[in-house]
C-alpha atoms as a PDB file:
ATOM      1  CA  UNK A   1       0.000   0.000   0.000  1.00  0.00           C
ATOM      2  CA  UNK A   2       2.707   2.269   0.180  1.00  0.00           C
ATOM      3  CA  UNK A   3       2.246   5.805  -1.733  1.00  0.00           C
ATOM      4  CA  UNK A   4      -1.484   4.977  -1.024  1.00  0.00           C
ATOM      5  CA  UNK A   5      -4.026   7.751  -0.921  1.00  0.00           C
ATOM      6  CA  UNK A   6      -7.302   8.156   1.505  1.00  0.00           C
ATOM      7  CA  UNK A   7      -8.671  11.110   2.546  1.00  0.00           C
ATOM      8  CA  UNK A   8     -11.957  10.632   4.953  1.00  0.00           C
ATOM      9  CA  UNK A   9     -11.577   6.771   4.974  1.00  0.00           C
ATOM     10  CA  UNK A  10     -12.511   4.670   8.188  1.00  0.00           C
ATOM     11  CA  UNK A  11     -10.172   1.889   8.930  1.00  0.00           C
ATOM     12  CA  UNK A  12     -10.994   1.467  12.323  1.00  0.00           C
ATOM     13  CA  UNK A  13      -9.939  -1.848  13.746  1.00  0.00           C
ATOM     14  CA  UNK A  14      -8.348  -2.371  10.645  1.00  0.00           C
ATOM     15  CA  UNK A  15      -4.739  -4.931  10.864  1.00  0.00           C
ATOM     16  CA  UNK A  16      -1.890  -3.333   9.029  1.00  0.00           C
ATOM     17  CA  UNK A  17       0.693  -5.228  11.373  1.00  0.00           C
ATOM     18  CA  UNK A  18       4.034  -5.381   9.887  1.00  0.00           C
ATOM     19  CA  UNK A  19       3.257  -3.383   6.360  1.00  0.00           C
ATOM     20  CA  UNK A  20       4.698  -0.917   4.224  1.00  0.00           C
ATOM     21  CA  UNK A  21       2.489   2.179   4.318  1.00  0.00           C
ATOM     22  CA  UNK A  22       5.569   4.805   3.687  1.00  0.00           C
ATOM     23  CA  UNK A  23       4.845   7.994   1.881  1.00  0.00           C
ATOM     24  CA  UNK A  24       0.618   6.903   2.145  1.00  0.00           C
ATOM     25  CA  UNK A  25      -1.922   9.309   3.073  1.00  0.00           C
ATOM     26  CA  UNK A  26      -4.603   9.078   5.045  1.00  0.00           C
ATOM     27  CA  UNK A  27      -5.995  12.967   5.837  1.00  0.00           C
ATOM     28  CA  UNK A  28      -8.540  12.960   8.143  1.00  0.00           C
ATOM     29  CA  UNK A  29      -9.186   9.818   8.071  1.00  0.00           C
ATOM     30  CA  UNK A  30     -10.538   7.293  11.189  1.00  0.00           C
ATOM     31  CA  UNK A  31      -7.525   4.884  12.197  1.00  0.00           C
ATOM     32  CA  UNK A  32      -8.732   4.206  15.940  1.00  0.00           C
ATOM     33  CA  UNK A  33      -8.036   1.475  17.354  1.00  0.00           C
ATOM     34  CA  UNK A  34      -6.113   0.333  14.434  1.00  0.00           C
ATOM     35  CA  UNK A  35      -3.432  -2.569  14.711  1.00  0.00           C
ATOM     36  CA  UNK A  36      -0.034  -0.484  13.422  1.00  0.00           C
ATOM     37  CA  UNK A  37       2.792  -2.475  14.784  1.00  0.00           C
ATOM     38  CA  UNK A  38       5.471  -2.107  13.549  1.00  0.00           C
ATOM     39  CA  UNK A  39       4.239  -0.334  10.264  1.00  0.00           C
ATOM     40  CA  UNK A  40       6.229   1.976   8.051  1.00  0.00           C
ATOM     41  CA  UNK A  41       4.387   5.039   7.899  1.00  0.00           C
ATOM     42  CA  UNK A  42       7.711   6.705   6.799  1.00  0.00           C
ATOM     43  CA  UNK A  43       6.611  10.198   5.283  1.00  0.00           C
ATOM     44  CA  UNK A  44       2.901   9.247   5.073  1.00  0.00           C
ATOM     45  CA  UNK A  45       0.483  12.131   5.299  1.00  0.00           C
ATOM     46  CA  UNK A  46      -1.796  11.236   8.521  1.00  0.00           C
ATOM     47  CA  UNK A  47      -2.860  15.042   8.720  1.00  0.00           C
ATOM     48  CA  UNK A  48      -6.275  15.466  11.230  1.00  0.00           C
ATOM     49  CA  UNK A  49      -6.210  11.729  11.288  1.00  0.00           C
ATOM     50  CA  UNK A  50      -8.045   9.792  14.110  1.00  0.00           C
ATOM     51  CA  UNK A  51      -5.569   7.360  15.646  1.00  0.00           C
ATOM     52  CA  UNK A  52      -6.992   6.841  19.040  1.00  0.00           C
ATOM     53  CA  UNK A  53      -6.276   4.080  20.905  1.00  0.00           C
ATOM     54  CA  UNK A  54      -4.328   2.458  18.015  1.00  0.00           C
ATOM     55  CA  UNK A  55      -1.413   0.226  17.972  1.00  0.00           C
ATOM     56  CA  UNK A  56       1.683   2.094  16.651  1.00  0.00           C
ATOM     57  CA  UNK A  57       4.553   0.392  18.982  1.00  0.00           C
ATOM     58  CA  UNK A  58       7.359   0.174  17.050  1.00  0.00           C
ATOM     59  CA  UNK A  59       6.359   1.784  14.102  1.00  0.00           C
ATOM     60  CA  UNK A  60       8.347   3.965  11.910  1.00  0.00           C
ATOM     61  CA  UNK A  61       6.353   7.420  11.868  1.00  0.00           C
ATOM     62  CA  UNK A  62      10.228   9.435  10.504  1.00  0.00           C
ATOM     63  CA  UNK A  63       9.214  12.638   9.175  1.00  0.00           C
ATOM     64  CA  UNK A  64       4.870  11.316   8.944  1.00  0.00           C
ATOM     65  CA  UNK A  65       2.926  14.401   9.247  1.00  0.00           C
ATOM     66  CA  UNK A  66       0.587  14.418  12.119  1.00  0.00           C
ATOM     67  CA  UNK A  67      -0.675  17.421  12.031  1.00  0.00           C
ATOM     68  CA  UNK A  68      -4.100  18.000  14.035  1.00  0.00           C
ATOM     69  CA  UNK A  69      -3.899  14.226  14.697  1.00  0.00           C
ATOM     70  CA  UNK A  70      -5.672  12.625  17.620  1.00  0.00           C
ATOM     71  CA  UNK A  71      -3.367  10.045  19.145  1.00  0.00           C
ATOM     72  CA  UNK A  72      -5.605   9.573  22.024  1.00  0.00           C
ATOM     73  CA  UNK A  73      -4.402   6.624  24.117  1.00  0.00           C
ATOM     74  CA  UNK A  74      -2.364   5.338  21.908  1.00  0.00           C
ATOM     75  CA  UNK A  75       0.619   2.775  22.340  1.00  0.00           C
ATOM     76  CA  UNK A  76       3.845   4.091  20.639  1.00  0.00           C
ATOM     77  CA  UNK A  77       6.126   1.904  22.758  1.00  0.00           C
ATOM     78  CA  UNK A  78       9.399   2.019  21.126  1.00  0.00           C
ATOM     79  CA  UNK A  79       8.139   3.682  17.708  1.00  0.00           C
ATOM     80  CA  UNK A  80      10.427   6.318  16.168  1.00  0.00           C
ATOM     81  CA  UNK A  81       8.531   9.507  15.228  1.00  0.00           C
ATOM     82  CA  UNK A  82      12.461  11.137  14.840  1.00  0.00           C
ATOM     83  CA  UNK A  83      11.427  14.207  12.249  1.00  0.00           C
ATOM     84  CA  UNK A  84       7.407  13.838  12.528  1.00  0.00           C
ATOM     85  CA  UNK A  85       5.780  17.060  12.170  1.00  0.00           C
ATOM     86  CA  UNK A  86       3.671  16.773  15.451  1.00  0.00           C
ATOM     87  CA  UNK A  87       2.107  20.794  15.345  1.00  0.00           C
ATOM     88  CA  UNK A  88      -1.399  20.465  17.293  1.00  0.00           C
ATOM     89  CA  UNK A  89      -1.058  16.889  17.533  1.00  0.00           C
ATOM     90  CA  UNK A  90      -3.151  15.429  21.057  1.00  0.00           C
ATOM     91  CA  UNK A  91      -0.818  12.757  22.731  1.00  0.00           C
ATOM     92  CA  UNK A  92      -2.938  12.698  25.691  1.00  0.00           C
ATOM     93  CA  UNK A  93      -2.659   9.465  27.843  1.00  0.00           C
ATOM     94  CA  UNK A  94      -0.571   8.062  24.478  1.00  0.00           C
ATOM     95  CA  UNK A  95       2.340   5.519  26.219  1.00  0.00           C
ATOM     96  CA  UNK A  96       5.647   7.032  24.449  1.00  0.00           C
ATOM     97  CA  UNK A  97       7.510   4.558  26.607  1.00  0.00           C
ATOM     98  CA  UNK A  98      10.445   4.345  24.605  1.00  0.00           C
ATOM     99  CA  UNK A  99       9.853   6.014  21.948  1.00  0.00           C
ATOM    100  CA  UNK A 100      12.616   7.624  20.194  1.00  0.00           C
ATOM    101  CA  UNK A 101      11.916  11.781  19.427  1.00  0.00           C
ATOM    102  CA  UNK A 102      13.289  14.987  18.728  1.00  0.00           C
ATOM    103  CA  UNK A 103      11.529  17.396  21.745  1.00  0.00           C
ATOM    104  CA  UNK A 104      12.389  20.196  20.085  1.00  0.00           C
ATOM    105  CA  UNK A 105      10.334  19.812  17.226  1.00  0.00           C
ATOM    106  CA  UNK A 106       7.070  19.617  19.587  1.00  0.00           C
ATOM    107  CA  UNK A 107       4.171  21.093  19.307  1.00  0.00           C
ATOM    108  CA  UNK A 108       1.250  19.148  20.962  1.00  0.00           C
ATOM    109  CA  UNK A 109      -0.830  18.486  23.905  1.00  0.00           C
ATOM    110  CA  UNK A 110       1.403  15.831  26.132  1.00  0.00           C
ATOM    111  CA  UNK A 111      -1.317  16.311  29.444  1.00  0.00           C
ATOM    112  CA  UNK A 112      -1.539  12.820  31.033  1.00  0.00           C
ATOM    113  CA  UNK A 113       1.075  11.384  28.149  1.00  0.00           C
ATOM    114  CA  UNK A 114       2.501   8.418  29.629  1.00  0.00           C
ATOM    115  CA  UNK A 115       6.700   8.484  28.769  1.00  0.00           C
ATOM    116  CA  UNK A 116      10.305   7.869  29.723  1.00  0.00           C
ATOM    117  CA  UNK A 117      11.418   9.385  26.215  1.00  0.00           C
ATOM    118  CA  UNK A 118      11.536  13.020  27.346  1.00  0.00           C
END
């Protein structure tokens, strides 16, 4: 699927465990509770996307655009989001245990974000 294009899809629930989904888009488009383990999401375009509660740990999210995105409980154990464009993104009660990040390049909502990255 990679260089894939969505815009207002619902995957919800949907299992993308283990795939190539690098330089995709999905704008504004419902990936809660989604099954993203270990995905490469490498430049994909996840702008005002709904990821809550989805399963990103140990994904590669280098330089995705999450823009607006609503990470909501999610698990990013161990993903690497180095070079993510994270302006208005909501991380709130996310797990970023281990997850490997640039904190300079911040720009969202970490109240109640559970991490040992920072």
């Amino acid at each position: 699927m990679k260089w894939t294009a969505f815009y207002y899809a619902d995957f919800s629930y949907a299992m993308f465990a283990g795939g190539n989904l690098s330089e995709a888009t999905f704008v504004e488009s419902n990936l809660s509770s989604a099954n993203l383990n270990g995905v490469d999401l490498t430049n994909a375009n996840l702008r005002r996307s709904k990821l809550v509660n989805a399963d990103l740990s140990g994904a590669l999210l280098r330089g995705c655009d999450l823009t607006e995105a609503d990470l909501t409980g999610a698990n990013l154990r161990s993903a690497d989001i180095r070079g993510a464009k994270l302006v208005k993104t909501i991380l709130s009660n996310a797990d970023l245990t281990g997850c490997r990040f640039m904190e300079r390049r911040l720009g969202v909502s970490m109240s109640k974000a559970q991490s040992n990255a920072l």
